[in-house]
N, C-alpha and C. Protein backbone atom coordinates (compact mmCIF):
# COMPACT_ATOMS: atom_id res chain seq x y z
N UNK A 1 -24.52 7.75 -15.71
CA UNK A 1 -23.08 7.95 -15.84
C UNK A 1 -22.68 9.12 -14.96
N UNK A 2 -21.63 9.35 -14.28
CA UNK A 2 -21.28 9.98 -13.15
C UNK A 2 -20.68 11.33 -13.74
N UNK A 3 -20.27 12.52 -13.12
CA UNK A 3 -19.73 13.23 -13.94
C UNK A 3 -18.25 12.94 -13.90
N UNK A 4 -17.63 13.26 -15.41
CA UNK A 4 -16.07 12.82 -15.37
C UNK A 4 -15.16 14.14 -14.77
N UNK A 5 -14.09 13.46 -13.83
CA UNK A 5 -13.42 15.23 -13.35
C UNK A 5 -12.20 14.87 -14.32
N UNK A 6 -11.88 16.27 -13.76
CA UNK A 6 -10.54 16.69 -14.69
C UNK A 6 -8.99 15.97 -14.62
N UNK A 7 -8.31 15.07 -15.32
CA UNK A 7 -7.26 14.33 -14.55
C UNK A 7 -6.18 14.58 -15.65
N UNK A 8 -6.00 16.05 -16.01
CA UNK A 8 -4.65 16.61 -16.42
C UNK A 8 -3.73 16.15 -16.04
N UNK A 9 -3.09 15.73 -14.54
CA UNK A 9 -1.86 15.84 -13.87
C UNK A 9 -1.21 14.06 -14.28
N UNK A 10 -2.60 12.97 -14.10
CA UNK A 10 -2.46 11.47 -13.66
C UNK A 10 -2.93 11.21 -12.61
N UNK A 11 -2.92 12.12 -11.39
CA UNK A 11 -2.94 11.52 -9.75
C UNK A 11 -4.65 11.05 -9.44
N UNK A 12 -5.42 11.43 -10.32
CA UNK A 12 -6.56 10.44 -10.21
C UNK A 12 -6.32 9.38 -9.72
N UNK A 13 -6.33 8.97 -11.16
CA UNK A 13 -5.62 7.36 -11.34
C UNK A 13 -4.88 6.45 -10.36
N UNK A 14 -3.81 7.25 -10.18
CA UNK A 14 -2.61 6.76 -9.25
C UNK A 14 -3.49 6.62 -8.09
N UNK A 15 -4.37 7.94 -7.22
CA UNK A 15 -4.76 7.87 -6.11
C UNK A 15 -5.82 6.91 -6.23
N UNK A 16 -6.44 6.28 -6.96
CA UNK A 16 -7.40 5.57 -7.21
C UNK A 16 -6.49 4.25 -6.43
N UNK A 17 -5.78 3.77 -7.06
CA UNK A 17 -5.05 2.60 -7.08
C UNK A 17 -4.33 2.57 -5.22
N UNK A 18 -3.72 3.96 -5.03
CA UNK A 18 -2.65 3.34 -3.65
C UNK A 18 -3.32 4.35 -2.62
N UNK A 19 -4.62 5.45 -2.68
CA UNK A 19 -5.37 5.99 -1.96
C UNK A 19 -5.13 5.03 -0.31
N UNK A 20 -5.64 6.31 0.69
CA UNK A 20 -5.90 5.43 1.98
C UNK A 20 -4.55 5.58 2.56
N UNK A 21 -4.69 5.23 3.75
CA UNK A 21 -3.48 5.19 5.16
C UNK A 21 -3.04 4.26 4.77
N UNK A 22 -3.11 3.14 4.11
CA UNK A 22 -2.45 1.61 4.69
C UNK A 22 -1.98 1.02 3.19
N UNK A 23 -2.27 1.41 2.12
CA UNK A 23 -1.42 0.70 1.01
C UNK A 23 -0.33 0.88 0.39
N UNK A 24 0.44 2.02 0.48
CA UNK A 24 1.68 1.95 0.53
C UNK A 24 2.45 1.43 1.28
N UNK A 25 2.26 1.32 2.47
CA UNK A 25 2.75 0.69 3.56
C UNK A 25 2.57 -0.57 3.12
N UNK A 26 1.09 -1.47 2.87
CA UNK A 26 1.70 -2.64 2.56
C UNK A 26 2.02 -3.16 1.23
N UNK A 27 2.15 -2.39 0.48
CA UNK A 27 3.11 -2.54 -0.93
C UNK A 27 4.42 -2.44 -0.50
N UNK A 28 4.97 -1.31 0.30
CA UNK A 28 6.50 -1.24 0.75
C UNK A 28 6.67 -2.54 1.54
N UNK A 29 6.00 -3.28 2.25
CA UNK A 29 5.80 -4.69 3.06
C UNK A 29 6.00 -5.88 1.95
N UNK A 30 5.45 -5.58 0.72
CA UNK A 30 5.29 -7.11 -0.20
C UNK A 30 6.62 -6.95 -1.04
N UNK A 31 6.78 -5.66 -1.53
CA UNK A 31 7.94 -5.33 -2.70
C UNK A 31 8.76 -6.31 -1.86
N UNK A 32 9.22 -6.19 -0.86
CA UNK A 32 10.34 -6.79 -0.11
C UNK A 32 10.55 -8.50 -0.59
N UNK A 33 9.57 -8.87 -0.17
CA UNK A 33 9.49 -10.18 -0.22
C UNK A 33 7.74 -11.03 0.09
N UNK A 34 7.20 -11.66 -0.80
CA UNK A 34 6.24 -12.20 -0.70
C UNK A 34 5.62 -12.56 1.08
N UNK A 35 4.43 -11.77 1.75
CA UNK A 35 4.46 -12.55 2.62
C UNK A 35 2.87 -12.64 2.85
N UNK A 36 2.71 -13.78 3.93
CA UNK A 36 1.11 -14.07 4.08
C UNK A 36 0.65 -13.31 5.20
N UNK A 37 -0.72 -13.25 5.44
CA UNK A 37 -1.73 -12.55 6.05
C UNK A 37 -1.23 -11.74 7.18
N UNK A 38 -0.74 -12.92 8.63
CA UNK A 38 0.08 -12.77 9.84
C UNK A 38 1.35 -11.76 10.04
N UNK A 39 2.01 -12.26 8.86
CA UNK A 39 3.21 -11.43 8.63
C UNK A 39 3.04 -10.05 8.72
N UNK A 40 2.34 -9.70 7.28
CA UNK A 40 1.68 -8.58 7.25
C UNK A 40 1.25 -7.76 8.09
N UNK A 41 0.62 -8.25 9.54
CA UNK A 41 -0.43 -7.78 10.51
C UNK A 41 0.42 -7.40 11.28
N UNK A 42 2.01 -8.49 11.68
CA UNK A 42 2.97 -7.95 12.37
C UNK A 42 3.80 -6.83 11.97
N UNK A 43 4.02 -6.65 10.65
CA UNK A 43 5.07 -5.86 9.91
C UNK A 43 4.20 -4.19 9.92
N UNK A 44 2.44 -4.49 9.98
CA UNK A 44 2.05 -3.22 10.08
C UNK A 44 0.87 -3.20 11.19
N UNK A 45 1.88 -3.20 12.53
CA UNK A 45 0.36 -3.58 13.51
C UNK A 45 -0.34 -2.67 13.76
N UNK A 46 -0.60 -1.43 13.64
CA UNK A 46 -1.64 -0.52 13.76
C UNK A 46 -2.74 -0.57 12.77
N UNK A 47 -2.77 -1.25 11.78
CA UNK A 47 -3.80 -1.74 10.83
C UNK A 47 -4.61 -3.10 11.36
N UNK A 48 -6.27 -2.79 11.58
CA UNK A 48 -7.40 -4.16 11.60
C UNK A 48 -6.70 -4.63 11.04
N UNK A 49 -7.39 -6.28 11.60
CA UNK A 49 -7.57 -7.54 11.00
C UNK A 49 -8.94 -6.93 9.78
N UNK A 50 -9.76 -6.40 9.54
CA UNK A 50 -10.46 -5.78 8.52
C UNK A 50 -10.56 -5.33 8.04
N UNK A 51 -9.73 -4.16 8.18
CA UNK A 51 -8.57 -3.11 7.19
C UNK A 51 -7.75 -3.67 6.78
N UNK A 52 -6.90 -4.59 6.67
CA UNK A 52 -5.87 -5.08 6.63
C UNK A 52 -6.44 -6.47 4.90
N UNK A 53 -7.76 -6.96 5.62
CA UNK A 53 -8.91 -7.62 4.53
C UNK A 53 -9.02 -7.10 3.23
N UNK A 54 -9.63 -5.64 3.84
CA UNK A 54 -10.11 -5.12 2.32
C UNK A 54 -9.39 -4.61 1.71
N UNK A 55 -8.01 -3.89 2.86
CA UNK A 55 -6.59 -3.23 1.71
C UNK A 55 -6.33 -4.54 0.88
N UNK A 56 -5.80 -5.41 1.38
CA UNK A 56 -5.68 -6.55 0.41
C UNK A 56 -6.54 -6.91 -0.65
N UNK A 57 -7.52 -7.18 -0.42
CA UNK A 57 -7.99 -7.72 -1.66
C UNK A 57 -8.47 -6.72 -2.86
N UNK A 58 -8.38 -4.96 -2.14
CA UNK A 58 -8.23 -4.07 -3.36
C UNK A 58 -7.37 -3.65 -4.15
N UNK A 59 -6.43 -4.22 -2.98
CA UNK A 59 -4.97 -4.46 -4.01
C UNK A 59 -4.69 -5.12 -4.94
N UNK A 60 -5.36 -6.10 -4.72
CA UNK A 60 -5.45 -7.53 -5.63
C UNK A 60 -6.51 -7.09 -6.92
N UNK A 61 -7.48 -6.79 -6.15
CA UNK A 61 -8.35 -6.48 -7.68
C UNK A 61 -7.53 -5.46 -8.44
N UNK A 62 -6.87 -4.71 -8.07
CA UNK A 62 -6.27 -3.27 -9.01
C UNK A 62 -5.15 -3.75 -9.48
N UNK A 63 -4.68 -5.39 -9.27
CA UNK A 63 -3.41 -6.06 -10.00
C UNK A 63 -2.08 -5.63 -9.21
N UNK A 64 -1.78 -4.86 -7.91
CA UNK A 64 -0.72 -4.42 -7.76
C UNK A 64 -0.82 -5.70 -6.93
N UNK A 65 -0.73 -6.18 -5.99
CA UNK A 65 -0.27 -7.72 -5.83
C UNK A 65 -1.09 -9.03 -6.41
N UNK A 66 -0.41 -10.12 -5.85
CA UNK A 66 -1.14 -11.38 -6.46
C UNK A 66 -1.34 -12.22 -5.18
N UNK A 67 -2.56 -12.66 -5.11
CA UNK A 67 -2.96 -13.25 -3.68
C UNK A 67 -2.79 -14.86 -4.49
N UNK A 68 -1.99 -15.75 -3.76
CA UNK A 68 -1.92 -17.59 -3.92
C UNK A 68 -2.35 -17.87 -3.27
N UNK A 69 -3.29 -18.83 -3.25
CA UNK A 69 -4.04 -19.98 -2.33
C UNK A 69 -3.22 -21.43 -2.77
N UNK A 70 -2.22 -21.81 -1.56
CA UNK A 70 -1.70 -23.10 -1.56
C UNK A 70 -2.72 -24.22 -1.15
N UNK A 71 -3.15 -25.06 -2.10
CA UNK A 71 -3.49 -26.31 -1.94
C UNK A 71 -3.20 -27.09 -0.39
N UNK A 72 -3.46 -26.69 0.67
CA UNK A 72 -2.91 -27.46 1.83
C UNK A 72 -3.79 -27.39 3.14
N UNK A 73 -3.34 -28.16 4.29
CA UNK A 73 -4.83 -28.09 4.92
C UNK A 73 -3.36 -27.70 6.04
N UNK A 74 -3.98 -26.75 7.06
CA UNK A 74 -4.74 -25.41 6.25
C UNK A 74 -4.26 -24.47 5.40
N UNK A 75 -5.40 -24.43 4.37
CA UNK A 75 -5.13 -23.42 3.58
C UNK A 75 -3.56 -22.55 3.89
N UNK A 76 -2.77 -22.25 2.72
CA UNK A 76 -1.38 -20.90 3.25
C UNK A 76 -2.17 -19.92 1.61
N UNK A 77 -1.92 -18.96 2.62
CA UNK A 77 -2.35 -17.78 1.32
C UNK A 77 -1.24 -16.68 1.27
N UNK A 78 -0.15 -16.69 0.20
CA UNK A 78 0.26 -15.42 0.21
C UNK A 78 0.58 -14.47 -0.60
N UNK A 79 0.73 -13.06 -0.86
CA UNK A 79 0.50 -11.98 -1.19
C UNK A 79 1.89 -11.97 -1.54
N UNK A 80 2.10 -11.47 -3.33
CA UNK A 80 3.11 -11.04 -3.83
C UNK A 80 3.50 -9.78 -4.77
N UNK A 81 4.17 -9.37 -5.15
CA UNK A 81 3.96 -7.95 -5.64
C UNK A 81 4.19 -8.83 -7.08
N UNK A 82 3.11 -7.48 -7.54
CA UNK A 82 3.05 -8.01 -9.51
C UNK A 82 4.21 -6.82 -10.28
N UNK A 83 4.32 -6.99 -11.54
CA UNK A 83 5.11 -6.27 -12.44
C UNK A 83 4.30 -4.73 -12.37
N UNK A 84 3.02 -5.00 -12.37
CA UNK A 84 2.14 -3.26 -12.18
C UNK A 84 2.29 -2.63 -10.67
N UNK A 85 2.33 -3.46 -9.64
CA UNK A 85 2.71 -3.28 -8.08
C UNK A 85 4.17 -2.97 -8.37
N UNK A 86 5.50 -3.19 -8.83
CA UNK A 86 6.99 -2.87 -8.56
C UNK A 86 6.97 -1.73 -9.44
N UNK A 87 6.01 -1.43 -11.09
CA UNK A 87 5.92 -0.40 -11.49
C UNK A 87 5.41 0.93 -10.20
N UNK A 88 4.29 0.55 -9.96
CA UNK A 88 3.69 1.78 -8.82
C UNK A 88 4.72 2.39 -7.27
N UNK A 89 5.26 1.13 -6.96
CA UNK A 89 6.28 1.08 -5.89
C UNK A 89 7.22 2.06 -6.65
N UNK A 90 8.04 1.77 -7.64
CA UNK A 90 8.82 2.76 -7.99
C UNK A 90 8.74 4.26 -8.10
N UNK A 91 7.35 4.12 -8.45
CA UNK A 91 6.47 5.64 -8.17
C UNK A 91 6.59 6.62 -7.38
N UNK A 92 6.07 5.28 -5.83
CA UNK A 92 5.93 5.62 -4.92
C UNK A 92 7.78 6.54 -4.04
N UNK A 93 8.60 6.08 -4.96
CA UNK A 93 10.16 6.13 -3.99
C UNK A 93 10.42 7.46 -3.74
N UNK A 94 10.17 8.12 -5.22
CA UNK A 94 10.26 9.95 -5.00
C UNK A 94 9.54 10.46 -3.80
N UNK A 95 8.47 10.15 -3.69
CA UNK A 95 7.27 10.25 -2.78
C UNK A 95 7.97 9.86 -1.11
N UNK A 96 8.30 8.90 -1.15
CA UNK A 96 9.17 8.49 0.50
C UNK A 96 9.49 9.35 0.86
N UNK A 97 11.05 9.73 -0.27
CA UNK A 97 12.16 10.60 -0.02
C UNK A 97 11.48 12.18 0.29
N UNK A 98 10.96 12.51 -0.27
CA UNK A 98 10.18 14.04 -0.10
C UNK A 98 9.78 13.55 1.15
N UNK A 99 9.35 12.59 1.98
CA UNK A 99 8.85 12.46 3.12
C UNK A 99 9.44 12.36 4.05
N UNK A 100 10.48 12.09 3.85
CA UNK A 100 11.91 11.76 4.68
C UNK A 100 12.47 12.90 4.97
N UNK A 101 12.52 13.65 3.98
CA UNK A 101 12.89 14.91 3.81
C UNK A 101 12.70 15.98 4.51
N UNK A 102 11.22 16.13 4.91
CA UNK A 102 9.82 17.36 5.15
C UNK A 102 9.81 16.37 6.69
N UNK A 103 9.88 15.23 6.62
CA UNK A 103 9.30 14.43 7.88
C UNK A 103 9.21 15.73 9.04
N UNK A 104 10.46 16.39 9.51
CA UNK A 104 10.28 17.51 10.80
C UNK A 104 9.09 18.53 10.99
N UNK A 105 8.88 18.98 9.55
CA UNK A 105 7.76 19.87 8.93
C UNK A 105 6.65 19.60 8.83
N UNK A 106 6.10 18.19 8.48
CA UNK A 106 4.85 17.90 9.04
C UNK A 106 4.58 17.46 9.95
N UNK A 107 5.50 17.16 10.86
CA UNK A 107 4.89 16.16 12.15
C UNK A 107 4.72 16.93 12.90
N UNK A 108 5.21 18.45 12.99
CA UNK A 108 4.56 19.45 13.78
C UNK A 108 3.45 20.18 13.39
N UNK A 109 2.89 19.80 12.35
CA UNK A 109 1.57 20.32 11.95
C UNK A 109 0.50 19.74 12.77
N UNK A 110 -0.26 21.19 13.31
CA UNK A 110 -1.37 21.14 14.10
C UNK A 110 -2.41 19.82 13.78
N UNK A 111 -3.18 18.68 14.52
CA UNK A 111 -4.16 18.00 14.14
C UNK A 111 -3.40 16.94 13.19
N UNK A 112 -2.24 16.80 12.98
CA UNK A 112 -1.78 15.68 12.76
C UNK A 112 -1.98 14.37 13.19
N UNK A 113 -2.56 13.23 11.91
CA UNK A 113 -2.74 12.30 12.76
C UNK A 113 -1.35 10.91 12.57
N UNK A 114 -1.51 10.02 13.16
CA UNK A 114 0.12 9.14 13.31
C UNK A 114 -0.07 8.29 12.53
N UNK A 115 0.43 8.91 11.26
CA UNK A 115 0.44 7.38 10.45
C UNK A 115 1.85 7.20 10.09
N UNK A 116 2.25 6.20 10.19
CA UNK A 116 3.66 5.44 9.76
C UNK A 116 3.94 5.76 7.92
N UNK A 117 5.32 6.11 7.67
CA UNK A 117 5.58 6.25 6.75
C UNK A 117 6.07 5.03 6.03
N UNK A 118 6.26 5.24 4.55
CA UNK A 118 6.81 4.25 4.09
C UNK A 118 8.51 4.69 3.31
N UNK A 119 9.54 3.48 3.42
CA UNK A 119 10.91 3.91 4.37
C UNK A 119 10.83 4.09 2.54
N UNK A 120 11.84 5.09 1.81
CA UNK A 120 12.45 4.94 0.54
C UNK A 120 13.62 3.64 0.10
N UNK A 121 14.06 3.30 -0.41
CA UNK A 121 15.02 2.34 -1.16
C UNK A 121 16.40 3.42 -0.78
């Protein structure tokens, strides 16, 4: 058994679930409107085709979206946000706005690297 750390605040948890460069971004991508694989790749093209794999399907295991496999040749698979995904998204909105906010203040921080934000509501 591993040792347990201290998670007074919640943000364990939370960071457990939307951790990483690329899943808010594509939670802010699905909240919108259900879309499949391609879409996705266009809506966030600086993310692998293999990053893009495993963000998904850890998304899926942690319940914040729902991956469909349509019955059809070929296969259509697409990615929708769940009731625990629009809970976390809402989360996430305070979080934008502080980013939106500060945006001038960190992007001049030394060793900054370019990751795309995700826009608030």
């Amino acid at each position: 058994m591993g040792k347990k750390q201290p998670d007074s605040c919640g943000l364990g948890p939370a960071l457990e679930v939307i951790g990483g460069k690329w899943k808010a971004l594509l939670l802010w991508q699905i909240h919108k409107a259900p879309a499949r694989f391609g879409e996705l790749k266009r809506l966030v093209p600086d993310i692998s085709e293999k990053m893009l794999i495993q963000q998904l399907r850890e998304m899926a295991a942690d319940g914040i979206v729902h991956r469909q496999v349509f019955p059809e040749v070929p296969p259509r698979v697409e990615y929708s946000i769940t009731d625990f995904g629009i809970e976390l998204d809402n989360a996430l909105i305070p979080l934008a706005r502080w980013g939106k906010q500060h945006a001038v203040r960190t992007e001049r921080r030394p060793g900054k690297a370019d990751v795309p934000a995700p826009h608030a509501s």
